[in-house]
C-alpha atoms as a PDB file:
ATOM      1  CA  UNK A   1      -1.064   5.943  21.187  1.00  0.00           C
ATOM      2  CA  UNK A   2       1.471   7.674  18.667  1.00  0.00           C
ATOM      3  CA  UNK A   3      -0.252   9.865  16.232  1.00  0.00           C
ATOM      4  CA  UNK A   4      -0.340   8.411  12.187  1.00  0.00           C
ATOM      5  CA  UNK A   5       1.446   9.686   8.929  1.00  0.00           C
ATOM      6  CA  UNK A   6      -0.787  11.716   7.173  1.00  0.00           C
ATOM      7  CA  UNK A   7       1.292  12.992   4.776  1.00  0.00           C
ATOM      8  CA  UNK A   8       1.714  11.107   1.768  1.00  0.00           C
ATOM      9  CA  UNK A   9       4.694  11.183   0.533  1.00  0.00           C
ATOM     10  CA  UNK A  10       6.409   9.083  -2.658  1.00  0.00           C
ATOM     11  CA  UNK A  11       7.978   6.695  -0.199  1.00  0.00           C
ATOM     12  CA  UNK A  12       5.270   5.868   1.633  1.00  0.00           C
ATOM     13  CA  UNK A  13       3.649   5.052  -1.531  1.00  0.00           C
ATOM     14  CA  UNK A  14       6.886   2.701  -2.392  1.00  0.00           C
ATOM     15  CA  UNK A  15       5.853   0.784   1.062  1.00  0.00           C
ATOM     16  CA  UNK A  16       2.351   0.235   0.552  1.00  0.00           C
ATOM     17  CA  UNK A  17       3.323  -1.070  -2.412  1.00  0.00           C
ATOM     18  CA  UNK A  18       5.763  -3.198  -1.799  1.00  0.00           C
ATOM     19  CA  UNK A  19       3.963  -4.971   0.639  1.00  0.00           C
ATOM     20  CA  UNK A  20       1.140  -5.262  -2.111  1.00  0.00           C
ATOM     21  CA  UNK A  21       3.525  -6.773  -4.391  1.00  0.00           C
ATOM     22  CA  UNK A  22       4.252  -9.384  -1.593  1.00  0.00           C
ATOM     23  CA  UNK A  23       0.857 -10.126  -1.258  1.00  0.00           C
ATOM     24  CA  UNK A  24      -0.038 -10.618  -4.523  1.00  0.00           C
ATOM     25  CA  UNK A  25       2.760 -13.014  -4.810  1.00  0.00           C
ATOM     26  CA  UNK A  26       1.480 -15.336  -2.962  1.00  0.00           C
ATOM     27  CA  UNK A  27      -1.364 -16.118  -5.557  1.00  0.00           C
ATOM     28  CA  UNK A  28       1.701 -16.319  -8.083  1.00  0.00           C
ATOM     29  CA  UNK A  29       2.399 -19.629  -6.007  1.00  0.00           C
ATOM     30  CA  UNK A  30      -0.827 -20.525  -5.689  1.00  0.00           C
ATOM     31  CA  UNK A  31      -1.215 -20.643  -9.451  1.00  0.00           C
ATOM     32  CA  UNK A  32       1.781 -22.454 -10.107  1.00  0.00           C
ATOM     33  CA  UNK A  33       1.531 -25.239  -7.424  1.00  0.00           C
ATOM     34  CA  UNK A  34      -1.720 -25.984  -9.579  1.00  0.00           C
ATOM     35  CA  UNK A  35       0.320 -27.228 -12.451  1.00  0.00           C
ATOM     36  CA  UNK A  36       1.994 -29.932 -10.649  1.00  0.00           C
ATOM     37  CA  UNK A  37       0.670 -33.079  -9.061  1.00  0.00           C
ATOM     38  CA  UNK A  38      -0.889 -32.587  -5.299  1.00  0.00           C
ATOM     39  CA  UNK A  39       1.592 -33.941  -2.583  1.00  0.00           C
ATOM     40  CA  UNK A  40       4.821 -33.963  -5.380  1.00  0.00           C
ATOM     41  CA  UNK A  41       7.433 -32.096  -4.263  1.00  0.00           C
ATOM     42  CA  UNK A  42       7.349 -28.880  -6.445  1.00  0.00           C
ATOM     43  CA  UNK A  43       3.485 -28.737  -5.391  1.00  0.00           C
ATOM     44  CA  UNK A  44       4.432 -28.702  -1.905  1.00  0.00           C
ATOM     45  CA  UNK A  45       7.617 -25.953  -2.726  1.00  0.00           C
ATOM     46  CA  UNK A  46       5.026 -23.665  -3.923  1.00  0.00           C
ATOM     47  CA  UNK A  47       2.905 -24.142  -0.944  1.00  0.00           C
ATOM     48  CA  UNK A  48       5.830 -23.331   0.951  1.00  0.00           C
ATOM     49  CA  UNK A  49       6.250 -20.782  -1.086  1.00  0.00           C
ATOM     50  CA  UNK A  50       2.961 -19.076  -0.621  1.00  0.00           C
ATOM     51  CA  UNK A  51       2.739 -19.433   3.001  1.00  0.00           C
ATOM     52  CA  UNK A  52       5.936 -17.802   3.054  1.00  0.00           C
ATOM     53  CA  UNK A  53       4.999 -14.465   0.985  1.00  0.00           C
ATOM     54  CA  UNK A  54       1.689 -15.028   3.307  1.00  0.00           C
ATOM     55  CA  UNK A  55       3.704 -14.763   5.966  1.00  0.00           C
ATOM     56  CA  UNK A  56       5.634 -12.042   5.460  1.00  0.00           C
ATOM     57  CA  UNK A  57       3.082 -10.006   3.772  1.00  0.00           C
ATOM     58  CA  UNK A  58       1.115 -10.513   7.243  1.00  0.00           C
ATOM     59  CA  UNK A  59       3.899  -8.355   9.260  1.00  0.00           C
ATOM     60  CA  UNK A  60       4.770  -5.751   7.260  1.00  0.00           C
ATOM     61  CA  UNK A  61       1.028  -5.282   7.054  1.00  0.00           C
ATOM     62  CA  UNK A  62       0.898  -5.057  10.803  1.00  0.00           C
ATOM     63  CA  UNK A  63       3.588  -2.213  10.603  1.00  0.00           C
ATOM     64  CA  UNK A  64       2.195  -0.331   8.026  1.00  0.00           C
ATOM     65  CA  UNK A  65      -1.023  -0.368   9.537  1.00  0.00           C
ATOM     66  CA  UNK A  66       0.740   0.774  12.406  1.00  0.00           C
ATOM     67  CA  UNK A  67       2.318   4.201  10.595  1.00  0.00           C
ATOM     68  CA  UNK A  68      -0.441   4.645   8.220  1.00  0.00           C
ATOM     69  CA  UNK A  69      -3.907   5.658   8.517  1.00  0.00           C
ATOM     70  CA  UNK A  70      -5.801   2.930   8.227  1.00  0.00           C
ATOM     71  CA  UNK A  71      -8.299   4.743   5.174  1.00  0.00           C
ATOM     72  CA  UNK A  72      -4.943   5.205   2.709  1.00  0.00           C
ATOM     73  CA  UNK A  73      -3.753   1.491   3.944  1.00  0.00           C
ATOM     74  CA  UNK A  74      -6.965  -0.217   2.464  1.00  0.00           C
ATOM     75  CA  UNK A  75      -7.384   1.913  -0.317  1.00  0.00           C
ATOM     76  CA  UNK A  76      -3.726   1.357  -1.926  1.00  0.00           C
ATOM     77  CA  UNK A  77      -4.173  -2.333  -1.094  1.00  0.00           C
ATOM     78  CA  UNK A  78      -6.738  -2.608  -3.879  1.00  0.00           C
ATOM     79  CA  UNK A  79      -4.067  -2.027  -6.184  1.00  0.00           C
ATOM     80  CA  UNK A  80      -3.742  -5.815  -5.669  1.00  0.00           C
ATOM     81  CA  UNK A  81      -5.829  -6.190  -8.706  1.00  0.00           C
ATOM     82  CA  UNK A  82      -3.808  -4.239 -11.179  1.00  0.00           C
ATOM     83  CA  UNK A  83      -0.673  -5.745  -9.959  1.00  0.00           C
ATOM     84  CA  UNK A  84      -2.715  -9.776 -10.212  1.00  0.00           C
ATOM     85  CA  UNK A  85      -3.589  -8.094 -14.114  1.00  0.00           C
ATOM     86  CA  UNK A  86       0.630  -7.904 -14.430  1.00  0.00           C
ATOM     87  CA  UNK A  87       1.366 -11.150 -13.016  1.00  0.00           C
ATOM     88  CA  UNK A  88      -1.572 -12.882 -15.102  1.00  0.00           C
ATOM     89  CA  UNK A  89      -0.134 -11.428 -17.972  1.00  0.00           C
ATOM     90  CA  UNK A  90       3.564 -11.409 -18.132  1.00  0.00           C
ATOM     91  CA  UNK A  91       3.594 -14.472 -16.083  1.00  0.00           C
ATOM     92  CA  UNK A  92       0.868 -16.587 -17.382  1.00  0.00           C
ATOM     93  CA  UNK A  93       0.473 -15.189 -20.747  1.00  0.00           C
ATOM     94  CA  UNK A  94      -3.402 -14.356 -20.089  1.00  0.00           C
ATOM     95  CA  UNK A  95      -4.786 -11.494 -22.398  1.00  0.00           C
ATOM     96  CA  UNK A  96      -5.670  -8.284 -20.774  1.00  0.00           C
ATOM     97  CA  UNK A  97      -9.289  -6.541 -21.891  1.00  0.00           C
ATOM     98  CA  UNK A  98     -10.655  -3.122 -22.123  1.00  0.00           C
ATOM     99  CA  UNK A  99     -13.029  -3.619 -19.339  1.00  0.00           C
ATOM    100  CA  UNK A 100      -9.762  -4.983 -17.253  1.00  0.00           C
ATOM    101  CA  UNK A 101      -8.284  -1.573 -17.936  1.00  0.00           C
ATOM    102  CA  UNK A 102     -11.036   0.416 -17.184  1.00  0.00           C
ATOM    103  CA  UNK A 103     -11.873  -1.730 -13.959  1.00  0.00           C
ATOM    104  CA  UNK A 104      -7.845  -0.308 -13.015  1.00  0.00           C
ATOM    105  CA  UNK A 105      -8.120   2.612 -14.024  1.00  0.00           C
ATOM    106  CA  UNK A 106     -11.581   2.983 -12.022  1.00  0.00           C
ATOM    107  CA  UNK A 107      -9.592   1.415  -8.559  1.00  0.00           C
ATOM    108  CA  UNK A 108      -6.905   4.093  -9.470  1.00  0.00           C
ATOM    109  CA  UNK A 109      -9.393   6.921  -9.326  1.00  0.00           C
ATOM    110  CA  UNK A 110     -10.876   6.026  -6.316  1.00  0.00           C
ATOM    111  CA  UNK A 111      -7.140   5.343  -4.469  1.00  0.00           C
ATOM    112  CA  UNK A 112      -6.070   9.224  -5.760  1.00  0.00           C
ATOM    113  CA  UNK A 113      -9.318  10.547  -4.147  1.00  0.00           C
ATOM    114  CA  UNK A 114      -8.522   8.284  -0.762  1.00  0.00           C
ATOM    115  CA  UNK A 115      -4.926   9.964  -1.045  1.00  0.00           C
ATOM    116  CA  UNK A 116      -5.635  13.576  -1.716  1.00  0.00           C
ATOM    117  CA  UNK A 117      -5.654  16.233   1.000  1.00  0.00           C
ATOM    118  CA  UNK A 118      -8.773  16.165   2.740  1.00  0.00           C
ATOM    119  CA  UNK A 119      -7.924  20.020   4.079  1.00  0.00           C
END
């Protein structure tokens, strides 16, 4: 079995993000098919729509678990929920608290420790 990154470096970042991004996606769709009537056809576009970014999300997952250690995989995917907090609020218009904050900035504490040299 090949031997996994270690290092982190900024682009490996970029890629774990990324395919957070596509991920969270998905429950842009999932949202939005919710404002249209069940069985129309822009309900079943986003559907579509979310299985797709589903879909996708679900292989470059299984490459980047592949390449990455599986500890600093998991840990940057909980940046899902600061990326949801963007979507909710540029997208949706939802107001963003203190406690959301502090909840991110929390998630981002614990990612940094994950990704710091354990040497």
């Amino acid at each position: 079995m090949a031997e996994k990154t270690k290092k982190i470096t900024p682009l490996s970042i970029l890629i774990l993000q990324a395919a957070v991004v596509i991920y969270t996606t998905s429950g842009i769709f999932a949202k939005l098919a919710d404002r249209f009537d069940v069985m129309s056809f822009r309900w079943l576009l986003m559907l579509f729509l979310e299985l797709c970014a589903l879909g996708t999300y679900a292989i470059v997952w299984q490459q980047i678990i592949k390449r990455f250690d599986l500890s600093l995989a998991y840990a940057n995917r909980a940046t899902s929920v600061f990326w949801s907090m963007i979507w909710a609020h540029f997208i949706f218009r939802e107001g963003v608290t203190l406690k959301n904050l502090i909840g991110v900035a929390v998630i981002f504490a614990g990612i940094m420790v994950v990704n710091s040299d354990e040497s």
